[in-house]
Protein backbone atom coordinates (compact mmCIF):
# COMPACT_ATOMS: atom_id res chain seq x y z
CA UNK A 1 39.98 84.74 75.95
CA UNK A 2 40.36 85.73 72.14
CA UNK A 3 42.82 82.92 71.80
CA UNK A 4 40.59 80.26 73.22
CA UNK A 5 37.42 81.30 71.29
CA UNK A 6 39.14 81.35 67.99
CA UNK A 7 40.85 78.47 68.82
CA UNK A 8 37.50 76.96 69.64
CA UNK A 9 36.36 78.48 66.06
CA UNK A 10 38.40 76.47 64.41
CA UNK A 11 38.38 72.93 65.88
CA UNK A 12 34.44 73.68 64.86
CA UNK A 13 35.70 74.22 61.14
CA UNK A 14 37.55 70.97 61.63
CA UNK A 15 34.81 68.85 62.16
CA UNK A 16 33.01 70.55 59.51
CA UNK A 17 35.20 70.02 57.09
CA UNK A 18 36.02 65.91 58.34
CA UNK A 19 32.99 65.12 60.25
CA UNK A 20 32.02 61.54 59.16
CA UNK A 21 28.93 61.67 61.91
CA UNK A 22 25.78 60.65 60.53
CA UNK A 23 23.06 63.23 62.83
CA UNK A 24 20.79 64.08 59.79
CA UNK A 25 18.63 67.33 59.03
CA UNK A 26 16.23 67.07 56.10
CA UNK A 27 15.26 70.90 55.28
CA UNK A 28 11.55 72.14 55.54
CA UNK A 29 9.57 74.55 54.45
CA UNK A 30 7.85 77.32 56.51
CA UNK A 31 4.12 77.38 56.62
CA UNK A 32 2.79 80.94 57.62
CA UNK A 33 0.76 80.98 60.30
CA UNK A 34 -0.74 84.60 61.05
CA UNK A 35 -2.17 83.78 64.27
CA UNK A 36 1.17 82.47 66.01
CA UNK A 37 3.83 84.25 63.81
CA UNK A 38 5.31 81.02 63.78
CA UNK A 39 6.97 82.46 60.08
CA UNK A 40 8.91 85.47 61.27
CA UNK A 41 10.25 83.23 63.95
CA UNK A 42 11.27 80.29 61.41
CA UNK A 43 12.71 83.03 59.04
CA UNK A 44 14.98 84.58 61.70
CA UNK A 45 15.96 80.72 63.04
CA UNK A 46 16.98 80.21 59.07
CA UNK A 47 18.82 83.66 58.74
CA UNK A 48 20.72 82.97 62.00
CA UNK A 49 21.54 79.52 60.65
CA UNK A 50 22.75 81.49 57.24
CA UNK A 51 24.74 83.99 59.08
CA UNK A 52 26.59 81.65 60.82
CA UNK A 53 26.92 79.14 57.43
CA UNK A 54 28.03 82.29 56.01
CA UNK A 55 30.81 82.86 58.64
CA UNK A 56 31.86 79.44 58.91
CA UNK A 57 32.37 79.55 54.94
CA UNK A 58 34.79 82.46 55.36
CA UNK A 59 36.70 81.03 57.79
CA UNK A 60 37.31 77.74 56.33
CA UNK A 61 38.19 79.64 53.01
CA UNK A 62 40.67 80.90 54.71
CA UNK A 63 42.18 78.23 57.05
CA UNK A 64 42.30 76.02 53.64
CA UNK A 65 44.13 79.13 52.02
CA UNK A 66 46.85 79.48 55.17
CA UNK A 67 47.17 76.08 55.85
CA UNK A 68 46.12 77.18 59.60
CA UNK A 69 43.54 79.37 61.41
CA UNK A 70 45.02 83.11 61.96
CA UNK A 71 43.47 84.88 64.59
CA UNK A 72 45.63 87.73 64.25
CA UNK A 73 43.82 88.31 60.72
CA UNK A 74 40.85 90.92 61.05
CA UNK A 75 38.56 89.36 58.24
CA UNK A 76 39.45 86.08 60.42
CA UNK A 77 38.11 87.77 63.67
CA UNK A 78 35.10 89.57 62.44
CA UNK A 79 33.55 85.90 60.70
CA UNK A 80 34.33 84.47 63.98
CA UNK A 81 32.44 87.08 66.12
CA UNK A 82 29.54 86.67 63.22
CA UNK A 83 29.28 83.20 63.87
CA UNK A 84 29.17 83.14 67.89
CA UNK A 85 26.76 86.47 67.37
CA UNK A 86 24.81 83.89 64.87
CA UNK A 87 24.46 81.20 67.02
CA UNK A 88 23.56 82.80 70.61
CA UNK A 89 19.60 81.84 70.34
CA UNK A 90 20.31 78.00 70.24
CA UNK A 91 21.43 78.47 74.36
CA UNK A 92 17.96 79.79 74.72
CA UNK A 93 16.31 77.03 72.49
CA UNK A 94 18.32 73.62 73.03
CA UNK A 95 15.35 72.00 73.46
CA UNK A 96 13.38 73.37 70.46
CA UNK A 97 13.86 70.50 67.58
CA UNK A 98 11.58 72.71 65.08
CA UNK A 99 14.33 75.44 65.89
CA UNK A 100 17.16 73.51 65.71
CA UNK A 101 15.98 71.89 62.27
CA UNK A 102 15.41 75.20 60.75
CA UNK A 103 18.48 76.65 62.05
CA UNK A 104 20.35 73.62 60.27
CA UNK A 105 18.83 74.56 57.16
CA UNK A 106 20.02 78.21 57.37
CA UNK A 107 23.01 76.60 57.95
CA UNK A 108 23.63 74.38 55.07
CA UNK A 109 22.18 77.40 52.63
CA UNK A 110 24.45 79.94 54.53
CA UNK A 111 27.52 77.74 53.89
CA UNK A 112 26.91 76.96 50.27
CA UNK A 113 27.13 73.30 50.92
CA UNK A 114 30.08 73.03 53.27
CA UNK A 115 27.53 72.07 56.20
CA UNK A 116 25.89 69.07 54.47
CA UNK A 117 22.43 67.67 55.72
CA UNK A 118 24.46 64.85 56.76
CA UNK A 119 26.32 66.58 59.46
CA UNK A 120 24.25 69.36 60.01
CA UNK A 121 22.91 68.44 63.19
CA UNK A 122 26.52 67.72 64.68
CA UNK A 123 27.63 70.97 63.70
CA UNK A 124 24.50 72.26 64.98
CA UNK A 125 25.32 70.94 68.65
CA UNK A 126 28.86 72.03 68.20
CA UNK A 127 27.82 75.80 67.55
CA UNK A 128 25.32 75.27 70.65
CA UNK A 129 28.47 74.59 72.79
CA UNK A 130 30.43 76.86 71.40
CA UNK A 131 27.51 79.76 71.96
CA UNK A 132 27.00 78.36 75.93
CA UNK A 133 30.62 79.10 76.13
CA UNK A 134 31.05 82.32 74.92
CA UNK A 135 30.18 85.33 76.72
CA UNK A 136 28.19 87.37 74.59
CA UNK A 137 28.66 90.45 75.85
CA UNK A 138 32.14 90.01 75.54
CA UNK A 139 31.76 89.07 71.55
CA UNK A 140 29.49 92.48 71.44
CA UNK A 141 32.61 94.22 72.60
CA UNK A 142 34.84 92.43 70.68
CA UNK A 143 32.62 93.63 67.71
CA UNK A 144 32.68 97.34 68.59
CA UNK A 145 36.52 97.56 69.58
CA UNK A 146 36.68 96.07 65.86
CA UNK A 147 34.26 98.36 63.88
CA UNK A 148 36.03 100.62 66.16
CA UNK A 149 39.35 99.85 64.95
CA UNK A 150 38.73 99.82 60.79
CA UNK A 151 37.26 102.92 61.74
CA UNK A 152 40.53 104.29 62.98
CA UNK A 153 42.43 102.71 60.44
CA UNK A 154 40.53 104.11 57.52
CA UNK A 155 40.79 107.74 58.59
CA UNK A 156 44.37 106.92 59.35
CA UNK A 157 45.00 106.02 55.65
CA UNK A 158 42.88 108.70 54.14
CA UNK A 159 45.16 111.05 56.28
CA UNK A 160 48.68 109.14 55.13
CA UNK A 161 47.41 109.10 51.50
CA UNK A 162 46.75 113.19 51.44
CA UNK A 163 50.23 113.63 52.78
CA UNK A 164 51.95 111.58 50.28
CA UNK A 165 49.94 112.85 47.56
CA UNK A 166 51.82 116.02 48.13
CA UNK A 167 55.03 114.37 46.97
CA UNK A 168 53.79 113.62 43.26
């Protein structure tokens, strides 16, 4: 299952990187709007869209860098469970074009300009699929068993580097 979401991770960077689609997504501003919250709700849509701009950043950095997409690499896996964690409320909103657009703007900010306005809605719909595919409990697992596992590592070196210390 690792395999296939990875693999799904990076025929998303792909596209992002070749995409000659022209779905459009002109950026807008959030109006506050005490009554409705209608701001906090905008501000988390943008902060999920710059999470998982963010993410997809890394992990094109890298596949440009290797030449391919390593899903053996830990920085690799942790971006891509970022971005599926980043993109689960667009299942819940697929219908919600206000979310959608400010999502898209997260997006393109998150990214630094990899995700251009120009293709911002495609990749938008891509990380929609890729979300409805993904079970996110599994990614919140996934997540743990990592955290979990740079845990283990780090008190594994500290350990290694006291006993080797010794031999100065």
């Amino acid at each position: 299952m690792k395999k296939v979401f990875l693999i799904a991770a990076v025929a998303l960077m792909g596209l992002t990187a070749c995409s000659t689609l022209t779905g459009t997504t002109s950026p807008s501003s959030s109006t506050a709007n005490a009554a409705t919250g209608a701001t906090t709700v905008t501000n988390a849509t943008n902060n999920d869209g710059q999470a998982a701009g963010a993410a997809l950043r890394a992990l094109y950095a890298q596949y440009k860098t290797d030449g391919k997409f390593d899903y053996t690499n830990l920085n690799n896996a942790m971006n891509a469970i970022q971005l599926v964690k980043s993109c689960q409320n667009l299942k819940s909103n697929a219908k919600d074009g206000s979310y959608w657009k400010n999502f898209a703007t997260g997006l393109i900010l998150g990214s630094d300009g990899l995700v251009t306005e120009k293709i911002s809605n495609t990749v938008t719909e891509q990380l929609n699929t890729l979300a409805e595919k993904v079970d996110s409990s599994k990614i919140e697992a996934a997540s743990n068993s990592a955290i979990s596992a740079i845990q283990t590592a780090g008190e594994t070196a500290s350990s290694i580097s006291n006993i080797l210390s010794l031999f100065k």
